[in-house]
Protein backbone atom coordinates (compact mmCIF):
# COMPACT_ATOMS: atom_id res chain seq x y z
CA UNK A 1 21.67 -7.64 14.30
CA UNK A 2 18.65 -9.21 15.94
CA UNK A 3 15.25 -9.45 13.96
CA UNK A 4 11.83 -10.63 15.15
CA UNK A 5 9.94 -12.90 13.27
CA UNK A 6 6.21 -11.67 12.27
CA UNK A 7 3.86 -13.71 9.91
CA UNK A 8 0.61 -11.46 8.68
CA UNK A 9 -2.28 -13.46 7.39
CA UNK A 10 -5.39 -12.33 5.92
CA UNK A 11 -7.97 -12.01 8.13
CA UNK A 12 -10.75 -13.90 6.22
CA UNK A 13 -8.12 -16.37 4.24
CA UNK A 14 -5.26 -16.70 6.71
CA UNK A 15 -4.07 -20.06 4.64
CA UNK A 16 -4.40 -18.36 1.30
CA UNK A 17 -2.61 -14.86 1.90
CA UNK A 18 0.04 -14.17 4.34
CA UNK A 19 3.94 -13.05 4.64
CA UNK A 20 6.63 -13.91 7.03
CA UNK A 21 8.81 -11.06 7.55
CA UNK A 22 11.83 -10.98 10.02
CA UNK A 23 11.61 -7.15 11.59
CA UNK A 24 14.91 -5.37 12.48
CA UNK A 25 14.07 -5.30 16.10
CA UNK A 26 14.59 -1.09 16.50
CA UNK A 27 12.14 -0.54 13.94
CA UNK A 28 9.74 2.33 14.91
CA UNK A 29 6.02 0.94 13.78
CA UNK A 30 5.59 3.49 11.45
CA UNK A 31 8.48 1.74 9.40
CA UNK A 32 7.12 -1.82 10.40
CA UNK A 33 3.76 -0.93 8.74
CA UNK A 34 6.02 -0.04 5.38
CA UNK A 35 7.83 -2.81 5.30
CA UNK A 36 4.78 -5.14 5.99
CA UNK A 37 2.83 -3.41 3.36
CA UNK A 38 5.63 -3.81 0.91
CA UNK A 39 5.55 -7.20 1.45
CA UNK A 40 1.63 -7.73 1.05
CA UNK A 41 2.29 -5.63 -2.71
CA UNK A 42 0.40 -2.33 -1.53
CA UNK A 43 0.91 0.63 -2.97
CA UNK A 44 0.30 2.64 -0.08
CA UNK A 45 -2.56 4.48 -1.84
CA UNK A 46 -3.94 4.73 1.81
CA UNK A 47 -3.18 5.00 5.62
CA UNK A 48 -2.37 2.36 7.82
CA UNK A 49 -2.49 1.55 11.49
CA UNK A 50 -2.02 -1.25 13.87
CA UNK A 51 -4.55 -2.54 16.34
CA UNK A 52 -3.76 -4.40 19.74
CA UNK A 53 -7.55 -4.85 21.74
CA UNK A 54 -8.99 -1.51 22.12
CA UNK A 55 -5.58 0.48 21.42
CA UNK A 56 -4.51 1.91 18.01
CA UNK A 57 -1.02 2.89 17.25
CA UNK A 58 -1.71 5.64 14.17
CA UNK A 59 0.38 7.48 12.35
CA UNK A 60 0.29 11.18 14.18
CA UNK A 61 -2.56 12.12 16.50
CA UNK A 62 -5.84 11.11 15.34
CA UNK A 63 -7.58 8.30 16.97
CA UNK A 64 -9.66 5.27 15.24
CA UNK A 65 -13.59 4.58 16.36
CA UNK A 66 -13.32 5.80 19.82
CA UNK A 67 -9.86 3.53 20.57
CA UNK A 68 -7.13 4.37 22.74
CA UNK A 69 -3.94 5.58 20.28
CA UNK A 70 -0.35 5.92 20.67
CA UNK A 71 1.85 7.51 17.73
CA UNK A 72 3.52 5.19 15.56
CA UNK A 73 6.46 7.15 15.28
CA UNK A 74 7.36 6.46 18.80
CA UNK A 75 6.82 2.49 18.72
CA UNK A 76 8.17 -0.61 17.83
CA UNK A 77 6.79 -3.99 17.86
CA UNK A 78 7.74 -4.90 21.90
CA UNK A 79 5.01 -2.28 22.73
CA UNK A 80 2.60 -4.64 20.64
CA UNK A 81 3.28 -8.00 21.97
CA UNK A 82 3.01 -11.07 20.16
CA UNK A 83 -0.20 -10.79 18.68
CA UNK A 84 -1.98 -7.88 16.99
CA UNK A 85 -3.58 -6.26 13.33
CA UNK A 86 -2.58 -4.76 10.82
CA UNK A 87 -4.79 -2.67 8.85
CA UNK A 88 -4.48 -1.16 5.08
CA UNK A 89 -7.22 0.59 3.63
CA UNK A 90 -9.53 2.42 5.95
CA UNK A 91 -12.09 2.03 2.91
CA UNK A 92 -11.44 -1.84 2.22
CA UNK A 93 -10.54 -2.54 5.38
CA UNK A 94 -7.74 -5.15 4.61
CA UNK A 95 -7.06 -6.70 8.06
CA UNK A 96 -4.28 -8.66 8.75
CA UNK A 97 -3.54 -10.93 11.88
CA UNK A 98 -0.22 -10.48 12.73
CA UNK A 99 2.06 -13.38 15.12
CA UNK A 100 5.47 -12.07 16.12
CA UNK A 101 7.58 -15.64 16.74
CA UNK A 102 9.34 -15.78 20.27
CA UNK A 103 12.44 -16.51 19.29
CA UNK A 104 14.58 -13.38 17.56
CA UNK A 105 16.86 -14.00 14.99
CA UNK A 106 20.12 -13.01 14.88
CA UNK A 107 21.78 -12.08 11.58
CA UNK A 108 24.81 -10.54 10.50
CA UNK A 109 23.21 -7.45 8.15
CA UNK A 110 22.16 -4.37 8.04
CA UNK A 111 18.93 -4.45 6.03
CA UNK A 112 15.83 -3.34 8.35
CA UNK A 113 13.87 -6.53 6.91
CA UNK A 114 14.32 -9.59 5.75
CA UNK A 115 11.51 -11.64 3.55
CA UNK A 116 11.11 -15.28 4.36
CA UNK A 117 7.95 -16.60 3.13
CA UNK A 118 4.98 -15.62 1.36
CA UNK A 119 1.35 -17.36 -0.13
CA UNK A 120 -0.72 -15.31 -2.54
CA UNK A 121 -0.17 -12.32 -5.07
CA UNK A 122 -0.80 -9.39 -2.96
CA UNK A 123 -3.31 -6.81 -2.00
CA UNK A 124 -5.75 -5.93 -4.44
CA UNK A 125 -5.70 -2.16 -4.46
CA UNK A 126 -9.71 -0.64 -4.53
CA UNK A 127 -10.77 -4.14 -5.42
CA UNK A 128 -11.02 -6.47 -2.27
CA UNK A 129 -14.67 -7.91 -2.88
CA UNK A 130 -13.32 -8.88 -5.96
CA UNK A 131 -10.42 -10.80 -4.26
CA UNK A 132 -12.84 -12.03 -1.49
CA UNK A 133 -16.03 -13.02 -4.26
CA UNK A 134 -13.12 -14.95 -6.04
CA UNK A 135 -11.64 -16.79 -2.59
CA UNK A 136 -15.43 -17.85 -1.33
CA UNK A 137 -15.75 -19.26 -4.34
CA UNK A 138 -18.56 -17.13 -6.02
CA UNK A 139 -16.32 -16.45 -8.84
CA UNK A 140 -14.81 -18.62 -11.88
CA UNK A 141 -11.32 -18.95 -10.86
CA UNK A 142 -10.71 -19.37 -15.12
CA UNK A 143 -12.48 -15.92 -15.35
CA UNK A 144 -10.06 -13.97 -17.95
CA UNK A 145 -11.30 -10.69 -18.31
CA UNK A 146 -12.69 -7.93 -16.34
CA UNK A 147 -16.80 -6.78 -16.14
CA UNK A 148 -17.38 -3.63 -15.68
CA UNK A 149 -21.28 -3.87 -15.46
CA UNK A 150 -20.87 -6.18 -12.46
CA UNK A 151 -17.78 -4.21 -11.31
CA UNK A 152 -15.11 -7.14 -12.18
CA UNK A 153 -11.86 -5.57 -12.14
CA UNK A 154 -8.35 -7.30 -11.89
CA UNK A 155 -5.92 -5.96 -9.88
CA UNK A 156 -4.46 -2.19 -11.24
CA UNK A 157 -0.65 -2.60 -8.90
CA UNK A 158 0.60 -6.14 -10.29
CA UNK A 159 -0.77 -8.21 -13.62
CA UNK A 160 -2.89 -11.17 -13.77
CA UNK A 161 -4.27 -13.25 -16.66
CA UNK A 162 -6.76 -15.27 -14.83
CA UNK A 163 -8.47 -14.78 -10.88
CA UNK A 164 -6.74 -17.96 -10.12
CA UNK A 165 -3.53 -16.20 -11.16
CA UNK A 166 -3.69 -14.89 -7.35
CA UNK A 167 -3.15 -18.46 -5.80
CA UNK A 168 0.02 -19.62 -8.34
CA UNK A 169 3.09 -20.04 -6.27
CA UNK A 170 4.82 -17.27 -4.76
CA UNK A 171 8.24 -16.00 -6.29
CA UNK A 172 10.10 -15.83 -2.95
CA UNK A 173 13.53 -15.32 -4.73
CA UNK A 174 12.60 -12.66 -6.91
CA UNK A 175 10.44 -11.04 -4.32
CA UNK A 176 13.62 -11.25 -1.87
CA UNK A 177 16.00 -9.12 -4.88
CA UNK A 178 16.18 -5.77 -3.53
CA UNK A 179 13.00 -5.64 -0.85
CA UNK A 180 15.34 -4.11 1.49
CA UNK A 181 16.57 -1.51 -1.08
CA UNK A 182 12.44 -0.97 -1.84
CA UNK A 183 11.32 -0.45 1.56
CA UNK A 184 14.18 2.14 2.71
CA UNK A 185 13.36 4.15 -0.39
CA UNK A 186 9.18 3.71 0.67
CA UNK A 187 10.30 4.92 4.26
CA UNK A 188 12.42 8.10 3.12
CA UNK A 189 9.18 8.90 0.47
CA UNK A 190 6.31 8.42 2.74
CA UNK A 191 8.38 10.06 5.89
CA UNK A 192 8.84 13.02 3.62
CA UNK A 193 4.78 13.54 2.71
CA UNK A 194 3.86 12.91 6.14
CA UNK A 195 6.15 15.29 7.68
CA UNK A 196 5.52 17.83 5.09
CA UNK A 197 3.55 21.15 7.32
CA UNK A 198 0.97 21.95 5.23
CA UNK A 199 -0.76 25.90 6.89
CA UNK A 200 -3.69 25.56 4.44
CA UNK A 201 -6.34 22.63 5.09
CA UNK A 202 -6.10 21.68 0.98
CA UNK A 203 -3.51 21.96 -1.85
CA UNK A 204 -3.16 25.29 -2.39
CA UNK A 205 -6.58 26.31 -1.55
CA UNK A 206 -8.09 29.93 -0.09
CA UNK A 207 -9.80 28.76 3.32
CA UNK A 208 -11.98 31.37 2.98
CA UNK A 209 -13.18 30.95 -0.45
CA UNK A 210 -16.45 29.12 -0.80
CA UNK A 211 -16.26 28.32 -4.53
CA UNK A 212 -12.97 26.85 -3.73
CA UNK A 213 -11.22 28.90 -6.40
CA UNK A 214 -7.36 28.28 -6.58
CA UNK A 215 -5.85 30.79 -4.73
CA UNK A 216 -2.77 32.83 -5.84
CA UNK A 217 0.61 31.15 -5.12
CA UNK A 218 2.56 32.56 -2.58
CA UNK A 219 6.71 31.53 -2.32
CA UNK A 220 5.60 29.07 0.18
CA UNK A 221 2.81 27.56 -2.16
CA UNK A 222 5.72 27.28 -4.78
CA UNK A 223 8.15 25.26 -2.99
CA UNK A 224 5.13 23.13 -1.61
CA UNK A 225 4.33 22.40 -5.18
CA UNK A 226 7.72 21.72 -6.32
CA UNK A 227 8.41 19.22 -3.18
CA UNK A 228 5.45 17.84 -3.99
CA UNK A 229 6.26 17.07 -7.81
CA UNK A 230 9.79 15.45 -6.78
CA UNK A 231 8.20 13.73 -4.30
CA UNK A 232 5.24 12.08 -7.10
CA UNK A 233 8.43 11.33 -9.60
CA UNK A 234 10.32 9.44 -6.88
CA UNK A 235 7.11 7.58 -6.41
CA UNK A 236 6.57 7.41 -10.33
CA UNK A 237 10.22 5.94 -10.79
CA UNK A 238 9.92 3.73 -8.10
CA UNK A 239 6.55 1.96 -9.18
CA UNK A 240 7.78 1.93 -13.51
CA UNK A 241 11.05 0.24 -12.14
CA UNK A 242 8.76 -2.47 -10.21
CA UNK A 243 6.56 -2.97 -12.95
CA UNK A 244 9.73 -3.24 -15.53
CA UNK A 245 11.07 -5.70 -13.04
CA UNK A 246 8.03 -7.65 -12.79
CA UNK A 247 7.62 -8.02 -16.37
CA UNK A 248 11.47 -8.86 -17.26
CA UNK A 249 10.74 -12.05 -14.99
CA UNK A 250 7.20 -13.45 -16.46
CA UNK A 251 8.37 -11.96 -20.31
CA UNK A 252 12.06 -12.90 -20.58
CA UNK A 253 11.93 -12.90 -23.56
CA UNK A 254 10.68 -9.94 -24.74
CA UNK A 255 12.46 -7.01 -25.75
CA UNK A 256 12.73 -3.72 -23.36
CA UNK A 257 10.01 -2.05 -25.99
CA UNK A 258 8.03 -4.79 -25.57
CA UNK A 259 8.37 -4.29 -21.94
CA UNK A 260 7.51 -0.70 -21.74
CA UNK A 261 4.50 -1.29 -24.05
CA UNK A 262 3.27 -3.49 -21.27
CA UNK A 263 4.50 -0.85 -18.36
CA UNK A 264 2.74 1.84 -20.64
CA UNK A 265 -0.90 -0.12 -20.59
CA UNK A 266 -1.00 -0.68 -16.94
CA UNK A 267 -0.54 2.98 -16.14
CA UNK A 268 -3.52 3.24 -19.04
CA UNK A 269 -5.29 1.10 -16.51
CA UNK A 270 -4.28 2.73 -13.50
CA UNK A 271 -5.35 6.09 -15.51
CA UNK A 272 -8.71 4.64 -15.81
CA UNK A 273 -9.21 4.05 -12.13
CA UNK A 274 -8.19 7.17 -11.31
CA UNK A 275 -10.50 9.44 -13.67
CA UNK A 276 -13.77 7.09 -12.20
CA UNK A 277 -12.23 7.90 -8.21
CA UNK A 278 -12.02 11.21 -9.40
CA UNK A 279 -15.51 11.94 -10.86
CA UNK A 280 -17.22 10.05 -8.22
CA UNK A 281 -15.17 12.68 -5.96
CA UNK A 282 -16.31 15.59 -7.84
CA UNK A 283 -19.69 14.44 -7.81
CA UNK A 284 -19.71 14.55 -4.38
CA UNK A 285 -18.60 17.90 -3.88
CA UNK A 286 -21.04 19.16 -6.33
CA UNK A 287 -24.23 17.08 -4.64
CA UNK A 288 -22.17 19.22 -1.03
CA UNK A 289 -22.73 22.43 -2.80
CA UNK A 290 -26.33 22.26 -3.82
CA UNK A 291 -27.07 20.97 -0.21
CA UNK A 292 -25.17 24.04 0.86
């Protein structure tokens, strides 16, 4: 099987954060831009895209700040040449340079991609000034614990004791256990959402209801609902079983009650994040009504 070579660096600390990935070759972008973000530790909270000059390759057909696009779905990377971004986080705007190596690689497998080589933790889900304040050097690398009032908070997708925590040596080997396994499983999920035809513009919403009152479920609503339950398990199982395997490598010694003690607080934390996303969400409908 032949694979190209692609190393993605961080934009604004290519030296500090970056992954070398060898790309089955007849990989459609949409699947490149899982398997890169799998590498880089996202948990594909938000879109992605790639970027070549003034052309964006999206996922479906909506375009990006008056670019050119081209769907995804019906790419790979020859149509991006050797150089190009990769983009995570619309919001955050985590940009990553991306070199594809001229030589393939040939291989005798069957797994869509292959990790070779990695510097740095991982993407910092929601909290890239932090990452960035911390990597110019405007905060204490021995800084321990987060700060709300200043808006200090460690990462929510992996565990860290310390800011400096980001730069400690990356675990190639244990990253390498089961990535390929990982990324089909990411593929099937995220294909699955995104092809999902949704005839309503919101979950279960009445269009023409202004007060956005839930609407009564029809069969179709029901099925939609139960899809979409499987489909948040599967996404559940798969993030507990990282976290458990995470843990099991930094705690070996600990037992598995121990371990799920420690699973059980970071969904606590993750919890937390998602109760202030969601009030400062509902605040903004509200402040949209009394305009209205």
């Amino acid at each position: 099987m032949k694979y190209l070579k692609v190393k993605a660096s961080l934009k604004e600390a290519p030296k500090r954060f970056y992954r070398v990935v060898a790309i089955r070759e007849d990989a459609d972008l949409f699947e490149t831009g899982v398997i890169l973000g799998n590498a880089l530790n996202c948990e594909f909270e938000h879109l992605f895209m790639f970027r070549k000059g003034q052309v964006s390759y999206t996922d479906g057909s909506w375009g990006y700040d008056g670019h050119f696009y081209f769907n995804m779905n019906e790419c790979t990377l020859k149509d991006l040449g050797d150089k190009f971004t990769f983009i995570y986080d619309f919001g955050d705007d985590w940009e990553f340079d991306c070199k594809v190596y001229s030589k393939a690689i040939e291989k005798d497998s069957d797994e869509i991609a292959i990790l070779l080589d990695g510097k740095g933790q991982g993407i910092w889900e929601d909290q890239k000034w932090v990452l960035m304040r911390y990597l110019d050097g405007e905060l204490d690398p021995d800084l321990d614990e987060e700060n709300e009032d200043e808006g200090i908070c460690f990462p929510w997708n992996f565990e860290i004791e310390k800011l400096s925590d980001f730069d400690t040596e990356y675990d190639l080997e244990f990253e390498q256990e089961d990535f390929d396994v990982i990324v089909r499983d990411r593929i099937d999920v995220l294909r699955s959402l995104r092809d999902r035809d949704y005839e309503k513009p919101g979950p279960y919403f009445d269009e023409e209801d202004d007060d956005y009152e839930f609407s009564d479920f029809s069969p179709q609503d029901e099925e939609r609902a139960k899809q979409d339950f499987v489909d948040v398990q599967i996404q559940n199982y798969l993030l507990i079983c990282d976290m458990l395997e995470e843990f099991s490598a930094k705690y070996p010694e600990e037992s598995e009650e121990e371990l799920l003690e420690r699973v059980r607080q970071e969904l606590l934390k993750m919890a937390d994040h998602f109760l202030d996303d969601l009030s400062f969400y509902l605040d903004g409908i509200n402040v949209s009504k009394d305009v209205h």
